[in-house]
C-alpha atoms as a PDB file:
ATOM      1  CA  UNK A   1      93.662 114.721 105.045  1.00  0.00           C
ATOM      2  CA  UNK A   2      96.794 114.523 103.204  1.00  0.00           C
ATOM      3  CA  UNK A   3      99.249 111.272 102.115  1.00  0.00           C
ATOM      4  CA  UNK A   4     101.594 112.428  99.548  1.00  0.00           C
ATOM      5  CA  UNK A   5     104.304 109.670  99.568  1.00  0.00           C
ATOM      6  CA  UNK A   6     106.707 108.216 102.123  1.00  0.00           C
ATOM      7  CA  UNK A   7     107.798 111.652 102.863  1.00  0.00           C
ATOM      8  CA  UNK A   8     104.915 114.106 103.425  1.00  0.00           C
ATOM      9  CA  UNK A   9     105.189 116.402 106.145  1.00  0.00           C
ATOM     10  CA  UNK A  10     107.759 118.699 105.243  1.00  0.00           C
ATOM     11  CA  UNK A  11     107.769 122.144 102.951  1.00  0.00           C
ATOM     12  CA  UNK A  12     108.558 122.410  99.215  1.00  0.00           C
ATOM     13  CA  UNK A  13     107.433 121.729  95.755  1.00  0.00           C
ATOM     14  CA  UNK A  14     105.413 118.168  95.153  1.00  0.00           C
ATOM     15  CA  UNK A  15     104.670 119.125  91.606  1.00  0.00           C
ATOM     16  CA  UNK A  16     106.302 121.090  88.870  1.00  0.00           C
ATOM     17  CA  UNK A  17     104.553 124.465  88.270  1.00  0.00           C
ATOM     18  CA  UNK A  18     101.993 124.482  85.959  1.00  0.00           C
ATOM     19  CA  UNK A  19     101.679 127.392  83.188  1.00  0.00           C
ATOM     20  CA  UNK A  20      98.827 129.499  84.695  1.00  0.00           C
ATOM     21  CA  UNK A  21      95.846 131.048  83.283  1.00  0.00           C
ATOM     22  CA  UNK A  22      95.491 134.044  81.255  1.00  0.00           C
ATOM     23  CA  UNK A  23      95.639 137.133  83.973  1.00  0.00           C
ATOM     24  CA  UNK A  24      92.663 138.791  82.496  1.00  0.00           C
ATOM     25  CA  UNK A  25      91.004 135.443  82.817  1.00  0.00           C
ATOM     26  CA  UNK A  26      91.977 135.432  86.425  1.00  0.00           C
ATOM     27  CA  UNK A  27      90.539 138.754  86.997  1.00  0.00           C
ATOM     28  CA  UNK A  28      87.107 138.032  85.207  1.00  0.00           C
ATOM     29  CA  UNK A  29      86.725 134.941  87.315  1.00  0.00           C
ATOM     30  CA  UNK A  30      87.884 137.088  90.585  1.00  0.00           C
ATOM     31  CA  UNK A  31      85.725 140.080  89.797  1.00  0.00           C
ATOM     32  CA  UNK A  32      82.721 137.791  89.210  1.00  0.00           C
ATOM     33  CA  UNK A  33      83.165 136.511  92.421  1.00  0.00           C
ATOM     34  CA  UNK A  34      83.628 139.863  93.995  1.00  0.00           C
ATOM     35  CA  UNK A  35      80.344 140.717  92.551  1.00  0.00           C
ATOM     36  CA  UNK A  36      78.607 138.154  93.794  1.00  0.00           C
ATOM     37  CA  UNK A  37      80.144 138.763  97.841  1.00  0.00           C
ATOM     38  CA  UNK A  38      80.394 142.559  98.028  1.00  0.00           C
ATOM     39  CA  UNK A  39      77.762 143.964  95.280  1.00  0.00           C
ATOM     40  CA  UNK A  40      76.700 147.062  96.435  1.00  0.00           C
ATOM     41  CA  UNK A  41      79.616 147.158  99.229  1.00  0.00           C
ATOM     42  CA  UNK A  42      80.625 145.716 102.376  1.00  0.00           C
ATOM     43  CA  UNK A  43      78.224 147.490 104.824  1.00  0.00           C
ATOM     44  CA  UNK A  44      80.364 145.983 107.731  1.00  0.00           C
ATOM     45  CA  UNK A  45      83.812 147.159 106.626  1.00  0.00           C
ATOM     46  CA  UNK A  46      82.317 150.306 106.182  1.00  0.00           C
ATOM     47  CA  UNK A  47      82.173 151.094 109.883  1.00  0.00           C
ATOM     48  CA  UNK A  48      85.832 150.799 110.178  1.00  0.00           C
ATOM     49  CA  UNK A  49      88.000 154.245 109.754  1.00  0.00           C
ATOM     50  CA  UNK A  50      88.987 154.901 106.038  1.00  0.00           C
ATOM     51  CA  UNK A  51      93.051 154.931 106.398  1.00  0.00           C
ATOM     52  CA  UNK A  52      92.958 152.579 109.569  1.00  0.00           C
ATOM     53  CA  UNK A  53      95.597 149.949 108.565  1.00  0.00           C
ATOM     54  CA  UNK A  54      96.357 146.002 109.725  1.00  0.00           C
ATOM     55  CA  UNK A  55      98.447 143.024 109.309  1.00  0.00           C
ATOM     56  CA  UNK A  56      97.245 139.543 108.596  1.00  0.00           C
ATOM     57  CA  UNK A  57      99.017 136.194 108.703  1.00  0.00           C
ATOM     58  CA  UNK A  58      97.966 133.058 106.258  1.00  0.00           C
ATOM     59  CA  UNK A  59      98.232 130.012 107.973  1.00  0.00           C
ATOM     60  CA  UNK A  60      97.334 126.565 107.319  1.00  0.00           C
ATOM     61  CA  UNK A  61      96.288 124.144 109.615  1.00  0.00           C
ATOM     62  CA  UNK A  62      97.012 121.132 108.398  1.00  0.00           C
ATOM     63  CA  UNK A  63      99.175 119.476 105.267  1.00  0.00           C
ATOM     64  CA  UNK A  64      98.114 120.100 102.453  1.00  0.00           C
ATOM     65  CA  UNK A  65      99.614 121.193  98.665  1.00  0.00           C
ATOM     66  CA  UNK A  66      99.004 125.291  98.132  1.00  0.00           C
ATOM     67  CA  UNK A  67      97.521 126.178  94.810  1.00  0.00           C
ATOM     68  CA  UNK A  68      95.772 129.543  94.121  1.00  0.00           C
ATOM     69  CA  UNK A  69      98.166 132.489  94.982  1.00  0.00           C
ATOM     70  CA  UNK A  70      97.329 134.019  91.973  1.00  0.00           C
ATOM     71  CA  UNK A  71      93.201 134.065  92.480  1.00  0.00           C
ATOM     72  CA  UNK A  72      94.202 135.320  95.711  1.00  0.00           C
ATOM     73  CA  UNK A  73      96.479 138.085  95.263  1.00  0.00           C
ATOM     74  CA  UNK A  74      93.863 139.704  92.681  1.00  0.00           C
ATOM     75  CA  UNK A  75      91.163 140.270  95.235  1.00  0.00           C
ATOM     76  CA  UNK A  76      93.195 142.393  97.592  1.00  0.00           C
ATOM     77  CA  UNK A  77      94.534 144.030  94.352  1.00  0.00           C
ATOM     78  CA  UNK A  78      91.171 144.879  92.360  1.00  0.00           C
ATOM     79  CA  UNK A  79      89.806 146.451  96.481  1.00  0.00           C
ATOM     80  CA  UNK A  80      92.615 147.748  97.108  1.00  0.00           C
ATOM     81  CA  UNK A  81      96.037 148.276  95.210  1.00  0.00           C
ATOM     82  CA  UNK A  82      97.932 149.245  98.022  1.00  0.00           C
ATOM     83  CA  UNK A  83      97.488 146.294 100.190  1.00  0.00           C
ATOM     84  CA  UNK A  84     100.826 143.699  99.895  1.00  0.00           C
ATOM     85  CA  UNK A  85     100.729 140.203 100.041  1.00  0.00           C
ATOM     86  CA  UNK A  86     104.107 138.851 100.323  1.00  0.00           C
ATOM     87  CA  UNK A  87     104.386 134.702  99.625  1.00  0.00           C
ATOM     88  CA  UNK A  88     106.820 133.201 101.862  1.00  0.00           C
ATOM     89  CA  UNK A  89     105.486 129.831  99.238  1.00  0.00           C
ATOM     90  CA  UNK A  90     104.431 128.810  95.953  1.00  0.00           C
ATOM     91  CA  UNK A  91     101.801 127.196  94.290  1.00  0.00           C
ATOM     92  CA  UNK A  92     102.577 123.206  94.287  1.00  0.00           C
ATOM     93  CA  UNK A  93     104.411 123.479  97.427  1.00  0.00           C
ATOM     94  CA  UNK A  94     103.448 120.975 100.080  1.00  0.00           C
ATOM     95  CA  UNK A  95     102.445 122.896 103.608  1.00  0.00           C
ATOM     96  CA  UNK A  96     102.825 121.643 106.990  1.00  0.00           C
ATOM     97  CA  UNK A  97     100.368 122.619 109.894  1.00  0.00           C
ATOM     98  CA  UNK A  98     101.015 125.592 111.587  1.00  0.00           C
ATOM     99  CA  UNK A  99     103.269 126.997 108.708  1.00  0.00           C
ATOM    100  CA  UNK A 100     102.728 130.854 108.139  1.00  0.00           C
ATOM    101  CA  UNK A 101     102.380 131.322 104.013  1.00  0.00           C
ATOM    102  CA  UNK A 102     102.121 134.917 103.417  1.00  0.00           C
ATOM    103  CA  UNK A 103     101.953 138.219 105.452  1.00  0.00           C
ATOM    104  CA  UNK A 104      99.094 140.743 104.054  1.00  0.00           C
ATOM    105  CA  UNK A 105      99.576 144.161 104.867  1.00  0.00           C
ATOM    106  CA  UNK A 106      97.263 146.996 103.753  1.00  0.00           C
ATOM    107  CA  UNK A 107      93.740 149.091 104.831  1.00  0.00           C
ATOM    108  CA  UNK A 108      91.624 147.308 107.293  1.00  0.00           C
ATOM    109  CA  UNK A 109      88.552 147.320 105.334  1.00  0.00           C
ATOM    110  CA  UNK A 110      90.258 145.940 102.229  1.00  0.00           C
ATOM    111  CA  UNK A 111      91.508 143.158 103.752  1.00  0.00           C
ATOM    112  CA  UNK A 112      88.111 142.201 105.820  1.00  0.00           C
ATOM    113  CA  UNK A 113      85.857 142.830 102.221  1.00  0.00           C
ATOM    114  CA  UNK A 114      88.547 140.697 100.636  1.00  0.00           C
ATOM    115  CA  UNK A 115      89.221 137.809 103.132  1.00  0.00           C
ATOM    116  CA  UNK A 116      86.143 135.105 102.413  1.00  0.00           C
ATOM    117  CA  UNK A 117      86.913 135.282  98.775  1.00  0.00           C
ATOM    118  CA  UNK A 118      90.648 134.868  98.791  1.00  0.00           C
ATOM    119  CA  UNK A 119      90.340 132.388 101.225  1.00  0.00           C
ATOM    120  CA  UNK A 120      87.506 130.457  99.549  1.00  0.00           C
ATOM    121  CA  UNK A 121      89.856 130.264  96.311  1.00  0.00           C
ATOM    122  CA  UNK A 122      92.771 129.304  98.011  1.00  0.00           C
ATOM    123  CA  UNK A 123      91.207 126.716 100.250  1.00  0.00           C
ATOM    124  CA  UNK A 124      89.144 125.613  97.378  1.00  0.00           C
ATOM    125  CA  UNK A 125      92.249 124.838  95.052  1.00  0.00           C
ATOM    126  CA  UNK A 126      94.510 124.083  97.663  1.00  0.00           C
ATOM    127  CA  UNK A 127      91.901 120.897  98.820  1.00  0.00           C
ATOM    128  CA  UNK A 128      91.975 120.051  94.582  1.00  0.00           C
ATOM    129  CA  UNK A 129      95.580 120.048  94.371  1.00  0.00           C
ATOM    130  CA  UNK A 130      95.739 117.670  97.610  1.00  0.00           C
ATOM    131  CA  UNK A 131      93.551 115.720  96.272  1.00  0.00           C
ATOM    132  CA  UNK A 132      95.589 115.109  92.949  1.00  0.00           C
ATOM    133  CA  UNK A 133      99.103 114.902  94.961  1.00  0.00           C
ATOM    134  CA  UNK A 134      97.292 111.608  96.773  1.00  0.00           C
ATOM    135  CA  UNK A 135      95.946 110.148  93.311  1.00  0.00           C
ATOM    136  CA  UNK A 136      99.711 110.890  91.767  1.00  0.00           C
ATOM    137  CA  UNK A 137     101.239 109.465  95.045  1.00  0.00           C
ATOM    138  CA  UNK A 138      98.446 106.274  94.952  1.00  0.00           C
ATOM    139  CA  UNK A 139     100.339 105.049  91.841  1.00  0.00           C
ATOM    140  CA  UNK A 140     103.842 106.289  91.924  1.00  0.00           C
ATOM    141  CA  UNK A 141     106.239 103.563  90.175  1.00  0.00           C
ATOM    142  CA  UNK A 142     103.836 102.680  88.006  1.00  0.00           C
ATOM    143  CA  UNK A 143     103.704 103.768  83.737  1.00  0.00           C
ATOM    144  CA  UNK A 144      99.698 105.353  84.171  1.00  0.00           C
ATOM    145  CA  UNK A 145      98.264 108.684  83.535  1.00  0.00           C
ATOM    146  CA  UNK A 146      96.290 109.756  85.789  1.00  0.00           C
ATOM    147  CA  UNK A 147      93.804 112.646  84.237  1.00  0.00           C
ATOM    148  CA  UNK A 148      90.765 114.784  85.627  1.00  0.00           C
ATOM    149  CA  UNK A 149      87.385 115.378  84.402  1.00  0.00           C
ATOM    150  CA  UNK A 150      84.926 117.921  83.182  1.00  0.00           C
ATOM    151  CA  UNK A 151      83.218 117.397  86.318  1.00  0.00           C
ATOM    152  CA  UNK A 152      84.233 120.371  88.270  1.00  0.00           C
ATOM    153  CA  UNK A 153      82.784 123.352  90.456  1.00  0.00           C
ATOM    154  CA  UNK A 154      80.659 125.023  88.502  1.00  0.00           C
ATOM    155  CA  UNK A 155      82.481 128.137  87.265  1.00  0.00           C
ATOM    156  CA  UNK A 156      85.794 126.859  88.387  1.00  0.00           C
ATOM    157  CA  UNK A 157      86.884 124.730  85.113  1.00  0.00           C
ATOM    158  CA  UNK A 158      89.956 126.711  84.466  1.00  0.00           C
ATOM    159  CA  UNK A 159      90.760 126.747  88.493  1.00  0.00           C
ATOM    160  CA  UNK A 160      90.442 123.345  89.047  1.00  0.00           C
ATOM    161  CA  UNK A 161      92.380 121.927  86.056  1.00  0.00           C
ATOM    162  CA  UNK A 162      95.167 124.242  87.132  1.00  0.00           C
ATOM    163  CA  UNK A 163      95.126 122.883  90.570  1.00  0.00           C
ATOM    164  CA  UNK A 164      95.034 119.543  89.498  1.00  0.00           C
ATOM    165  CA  UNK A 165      98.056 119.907  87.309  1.00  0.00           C
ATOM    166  CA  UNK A 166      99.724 121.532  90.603  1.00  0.00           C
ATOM    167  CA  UNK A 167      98.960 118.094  92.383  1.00  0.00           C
ATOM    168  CA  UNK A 168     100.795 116.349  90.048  1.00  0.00           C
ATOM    169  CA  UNK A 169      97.964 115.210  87.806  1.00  0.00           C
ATOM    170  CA  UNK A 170      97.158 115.464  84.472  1.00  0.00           C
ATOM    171  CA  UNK A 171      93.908 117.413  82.656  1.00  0.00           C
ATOM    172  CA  UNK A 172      91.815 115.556  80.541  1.00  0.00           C
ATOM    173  CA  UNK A 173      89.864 117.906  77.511  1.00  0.00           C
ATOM    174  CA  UNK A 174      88.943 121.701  78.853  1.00  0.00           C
ATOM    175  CA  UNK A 175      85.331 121.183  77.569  1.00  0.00           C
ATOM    176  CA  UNK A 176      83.357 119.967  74.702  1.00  0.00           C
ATOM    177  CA  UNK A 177      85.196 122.285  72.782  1.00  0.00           C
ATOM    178  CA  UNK A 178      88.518 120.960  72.301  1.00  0.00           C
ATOM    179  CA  UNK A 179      88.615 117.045  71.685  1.00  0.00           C
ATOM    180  CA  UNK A 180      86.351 114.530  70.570  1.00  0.00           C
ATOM    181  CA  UNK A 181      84.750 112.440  73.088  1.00  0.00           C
ATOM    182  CA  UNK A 182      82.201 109.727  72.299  1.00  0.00           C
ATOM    183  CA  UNK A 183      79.665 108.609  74.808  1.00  0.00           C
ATOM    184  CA  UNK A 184      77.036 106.164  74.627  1.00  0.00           C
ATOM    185  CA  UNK A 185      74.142 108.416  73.805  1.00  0.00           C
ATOM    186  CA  UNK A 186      76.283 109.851  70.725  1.00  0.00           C
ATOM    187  CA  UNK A 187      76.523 106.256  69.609  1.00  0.00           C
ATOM    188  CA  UNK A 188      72.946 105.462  70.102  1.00  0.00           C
ATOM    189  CA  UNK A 189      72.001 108.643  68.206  1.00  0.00           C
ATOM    190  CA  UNK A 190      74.482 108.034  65.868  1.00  0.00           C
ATOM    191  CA  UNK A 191      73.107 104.496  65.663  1.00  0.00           C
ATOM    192  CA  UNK A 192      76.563 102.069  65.399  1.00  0.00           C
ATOM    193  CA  UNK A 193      80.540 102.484  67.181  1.00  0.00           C
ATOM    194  CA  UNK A 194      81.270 102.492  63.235  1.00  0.00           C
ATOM    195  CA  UNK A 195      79.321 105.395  61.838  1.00  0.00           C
ATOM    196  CA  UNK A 196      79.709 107.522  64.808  1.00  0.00           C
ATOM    197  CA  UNK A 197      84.246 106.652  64.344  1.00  0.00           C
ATOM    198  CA  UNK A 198      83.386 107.296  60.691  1.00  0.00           C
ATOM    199  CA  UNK A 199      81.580 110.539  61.450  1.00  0.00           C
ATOM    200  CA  UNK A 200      84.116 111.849  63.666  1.00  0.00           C
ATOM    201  CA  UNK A 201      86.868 110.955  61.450  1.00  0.00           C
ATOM    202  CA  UNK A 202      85.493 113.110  59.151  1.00  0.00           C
ATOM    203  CA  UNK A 203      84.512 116.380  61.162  1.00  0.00           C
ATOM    204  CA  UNK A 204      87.953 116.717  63.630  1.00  0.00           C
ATOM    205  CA  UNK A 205      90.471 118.498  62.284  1.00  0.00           C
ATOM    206  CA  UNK A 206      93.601 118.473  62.532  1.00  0.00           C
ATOM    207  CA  UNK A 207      95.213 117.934  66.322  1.00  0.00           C
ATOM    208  CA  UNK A 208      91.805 117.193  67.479  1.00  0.00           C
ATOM    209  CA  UNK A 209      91.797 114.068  69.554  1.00  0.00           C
ATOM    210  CA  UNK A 210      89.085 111.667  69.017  1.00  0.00           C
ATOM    211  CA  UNK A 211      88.254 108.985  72.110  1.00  0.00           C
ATOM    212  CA  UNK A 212      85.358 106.814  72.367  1.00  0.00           C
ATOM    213  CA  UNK A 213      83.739 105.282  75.397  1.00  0.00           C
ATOM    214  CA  UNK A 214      82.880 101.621  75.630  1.00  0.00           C
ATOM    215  CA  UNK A 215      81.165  99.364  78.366  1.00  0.00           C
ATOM    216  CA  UNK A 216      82.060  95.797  77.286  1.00  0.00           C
ATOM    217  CA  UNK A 217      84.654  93.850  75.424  1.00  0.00           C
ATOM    218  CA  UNK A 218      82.233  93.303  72.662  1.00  0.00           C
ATOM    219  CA  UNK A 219      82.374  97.156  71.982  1.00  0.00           C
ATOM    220  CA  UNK A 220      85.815  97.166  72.872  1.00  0.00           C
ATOM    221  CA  UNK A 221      86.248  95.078  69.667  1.00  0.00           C
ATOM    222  CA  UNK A 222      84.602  96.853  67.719  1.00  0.00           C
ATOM    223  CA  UNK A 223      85.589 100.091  68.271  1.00  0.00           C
ATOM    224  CA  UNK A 224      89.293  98.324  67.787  1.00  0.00           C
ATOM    225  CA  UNK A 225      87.821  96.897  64.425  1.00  0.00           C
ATOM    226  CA  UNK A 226      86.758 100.399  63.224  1.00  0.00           C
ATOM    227  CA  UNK A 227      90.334 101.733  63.756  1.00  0.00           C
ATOM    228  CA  UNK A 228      89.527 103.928  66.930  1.00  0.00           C
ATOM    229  CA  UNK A 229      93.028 104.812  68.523  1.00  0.00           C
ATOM    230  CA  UNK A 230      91.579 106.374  72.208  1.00  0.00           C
ATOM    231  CA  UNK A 231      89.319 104.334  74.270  1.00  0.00           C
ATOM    232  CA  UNK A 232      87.765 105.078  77.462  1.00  0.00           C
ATOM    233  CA  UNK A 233      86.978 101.428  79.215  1.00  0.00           C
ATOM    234  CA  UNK A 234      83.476 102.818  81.203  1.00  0.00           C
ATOM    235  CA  UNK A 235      83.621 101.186  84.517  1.00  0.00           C
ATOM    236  CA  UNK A 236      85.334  97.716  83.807  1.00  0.00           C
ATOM    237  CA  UNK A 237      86.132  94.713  86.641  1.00  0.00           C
ATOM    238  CA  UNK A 238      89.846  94.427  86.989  1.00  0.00           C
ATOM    239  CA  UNK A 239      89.739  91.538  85.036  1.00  0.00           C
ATOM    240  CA  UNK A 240      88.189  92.828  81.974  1.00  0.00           C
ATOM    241  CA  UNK A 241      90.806  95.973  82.205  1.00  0.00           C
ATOM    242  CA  UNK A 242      93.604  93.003  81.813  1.00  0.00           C
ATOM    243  CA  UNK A 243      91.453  91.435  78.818  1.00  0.00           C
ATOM    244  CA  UNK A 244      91.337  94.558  77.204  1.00  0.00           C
ATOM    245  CA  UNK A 245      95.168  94.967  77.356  1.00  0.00           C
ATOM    246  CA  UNK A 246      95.411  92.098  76.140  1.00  0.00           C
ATOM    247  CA  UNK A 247      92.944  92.703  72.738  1.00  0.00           C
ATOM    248  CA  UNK A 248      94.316  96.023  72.522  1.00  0.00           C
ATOM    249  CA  UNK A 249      97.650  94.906  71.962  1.00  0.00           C
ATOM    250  CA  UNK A 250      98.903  98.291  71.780  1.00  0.00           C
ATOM    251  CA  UNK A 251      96.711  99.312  69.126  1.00  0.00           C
ATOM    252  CA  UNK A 252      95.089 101.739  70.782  1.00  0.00           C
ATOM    253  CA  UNK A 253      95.455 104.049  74.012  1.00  0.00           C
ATOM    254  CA  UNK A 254      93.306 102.824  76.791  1.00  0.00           C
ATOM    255  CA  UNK A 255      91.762 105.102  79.503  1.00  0.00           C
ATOM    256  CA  UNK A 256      89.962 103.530  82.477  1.00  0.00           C
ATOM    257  CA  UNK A 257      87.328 105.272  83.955  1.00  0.00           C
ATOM    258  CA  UNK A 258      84.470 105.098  86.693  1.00  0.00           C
ATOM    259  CA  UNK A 259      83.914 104.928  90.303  1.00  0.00           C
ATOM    260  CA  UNK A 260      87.844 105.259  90.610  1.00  0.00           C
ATOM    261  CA  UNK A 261      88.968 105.613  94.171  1.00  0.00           C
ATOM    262  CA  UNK A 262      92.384 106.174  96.587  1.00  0.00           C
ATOM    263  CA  UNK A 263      91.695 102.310  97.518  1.00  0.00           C
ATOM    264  CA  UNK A 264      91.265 100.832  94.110  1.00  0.00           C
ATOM    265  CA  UNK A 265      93.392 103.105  91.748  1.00  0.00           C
ATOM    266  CA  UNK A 266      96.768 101.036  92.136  1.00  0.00           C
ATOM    267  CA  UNK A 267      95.043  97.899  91.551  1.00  0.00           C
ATOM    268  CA  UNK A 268      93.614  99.461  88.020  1.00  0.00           C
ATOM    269  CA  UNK A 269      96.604 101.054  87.052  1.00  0.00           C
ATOM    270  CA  UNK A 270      99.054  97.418  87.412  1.00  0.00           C
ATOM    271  CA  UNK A 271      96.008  96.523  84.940  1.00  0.00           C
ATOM    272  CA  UNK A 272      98.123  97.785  82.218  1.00  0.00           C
ATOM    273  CA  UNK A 273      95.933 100.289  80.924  1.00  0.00           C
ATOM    274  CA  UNK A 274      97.395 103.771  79.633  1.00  0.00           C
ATOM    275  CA  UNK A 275      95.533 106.471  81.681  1.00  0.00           C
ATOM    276  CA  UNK A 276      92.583 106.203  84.993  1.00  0.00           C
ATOM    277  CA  UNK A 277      90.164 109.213  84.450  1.00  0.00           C
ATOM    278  CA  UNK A 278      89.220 110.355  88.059  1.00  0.00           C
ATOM    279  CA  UNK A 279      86.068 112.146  88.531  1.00  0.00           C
ATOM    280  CA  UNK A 280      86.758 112.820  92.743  1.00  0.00           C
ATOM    281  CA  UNK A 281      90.044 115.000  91.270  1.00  0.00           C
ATOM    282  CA  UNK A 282      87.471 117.926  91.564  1.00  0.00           C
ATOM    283  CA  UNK A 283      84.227 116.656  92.878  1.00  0.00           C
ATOM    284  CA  UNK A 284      85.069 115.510  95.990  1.00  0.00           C
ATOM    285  CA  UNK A 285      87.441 118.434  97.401  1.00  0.00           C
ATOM    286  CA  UNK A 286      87.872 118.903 100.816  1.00  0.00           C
ATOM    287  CA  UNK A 287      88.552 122.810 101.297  1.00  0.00           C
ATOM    288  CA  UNK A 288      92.177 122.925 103.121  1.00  0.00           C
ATOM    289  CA  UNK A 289      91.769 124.021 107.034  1.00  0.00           C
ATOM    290  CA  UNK A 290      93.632 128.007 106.191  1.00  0.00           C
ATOM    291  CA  UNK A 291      93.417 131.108 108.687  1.00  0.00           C
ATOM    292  CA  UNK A 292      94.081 134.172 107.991  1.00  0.00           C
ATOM    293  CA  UNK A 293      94.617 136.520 111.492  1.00  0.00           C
ATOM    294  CA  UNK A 294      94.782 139.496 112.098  1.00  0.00           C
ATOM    295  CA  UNK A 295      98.579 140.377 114.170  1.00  0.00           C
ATOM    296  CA  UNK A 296      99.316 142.838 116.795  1.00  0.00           C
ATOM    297  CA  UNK A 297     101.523 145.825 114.698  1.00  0.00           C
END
């Protein structure tokens, strides 16, 4: 699954650690979750004696780049406060297969009810942050940005960016709520690239970004003309990336986006363009191959 750089297959950070969420936020998302697995209560857990106690190993099964400890640990915590998990890694830190990752100790039935929904996070953000450590290796050596997308998991925004960041990527906006993007429908609705740059230069305030999206050169120059300093280039041939260099001149920050994949990113990024907006960052995750096993003692 994985290919990190010329030297993947051993343990240890690939990324710097990325601030992570809010813990309350963490616990919302993981009691939502929770909800939605056990509800009522695990009627199959429930068999097992109240104080009967086990031991669990994490391991993966292939290499991959861990990200999600945190979602993790707060299951086991919110069923059971007494259970231990004890990290023998850290989020960003490339895995190798066969590697044990943690030891979880605790009640039996804690660590059955808890098991699918730990591992689902973990595998789930584990596979993003994978993914973003091969985009990030795809065009090491070269002066690009590479940035995710608001098209995530539903309900798994704040997860995903994280775990992007962990790969070694960048995040794009959080939602709609936080930068100015302008897409072709705002522009049709809007009616011109000029009163929809003139509108937004009038509503952001201040530290709001403002970008605007453009499919040709023709719209490339005019959004240039009407002083936009952010534009995403919406699924341009190589050769038009290197033409809109070229207009740009530096003027403004250019973002390629669309269709973007392992095989073509290098070739856009030695385009010249400032950033490569990647839409597979967290649509087209691969859950990591994790166990978690019960041990003898």
């Amino acid at each position: 699954m994985a290919d990190f750089d010329h030297a993947t297959n051993h343990s240890g950070p690939t990324a710097r650690p990325a601030p992570l969420p809010d813990p309350r936020l963490i616990e919302a998302q993981v009691r939502a979750a929770l909800e939605e697995d056990v509800g009522a209560g695990d009627l199959t857990a429930a068999l097992l004696p109240h104080d009967q106690r086990a031991r669990a190993e994490l391991i993966t099964r292939e290499p991959a780049v861990l990200c999600g400890c945190a979602w993790f640990d707060t299951v086991f915590r919110l069923l059971d406060p007494e259970i231990a998990v004890r990290w023998e890694v850290a989020d960003g830190d490339r895995i190798r297969p066969g590697q044990r990752l943690a030891l979880i100790e605790g009640r039996s039935a804690g660590l059955l009810t808890g098991e699918r929904t730990a591992m689902n996070y973990l595998q789930t953000l584990s596979g993003t942050a994978t993914r973003a450590a091969e985009f990030a290796a795809a065009i090491v050596g070269l002066p690009v940005q590479v940035l995710d997308t608001r098209k995530t998991l539903p309900g798994l925004r704040v997860q995903q960016k994280y775990a992007v960041a962990c790969g070694g990527c960048r995040n794009h906006r959080m939602g709609l709520f936080d930068a100015i993007l302008i897409k072709e429908n705002h522009i049709l609705a809007a009616g011109s690239i000029p009163a929809v740059l003139a509108a937004a230069g009038a509503a952001a305030g201040a530290g709001v970004d403002i970008q605007i999206e453009v499919e040709s050169l023709d719209e490339l120059q005019t959004a240039l003309a009407g002083g936009a300093e952010s534009i995403l280039l919406d699924n341009f041939a190589l050769g038009d990336l290197r033409l809109a260099v070229a207009m740009s001149a530096g003027r403004a920050q250019l973002e390629a986006s669309g269709g973007v994949t392992l095989a073509t990113i290098r070739a856009i990024a030695e385009t010249g363009v400032d950033r490569i907006s990647v839409g597979a960052l967290t649509k087209d995750v691969t859950a990591v191959d994790l166990s978690m096993r019960f041990t003898p003692g």
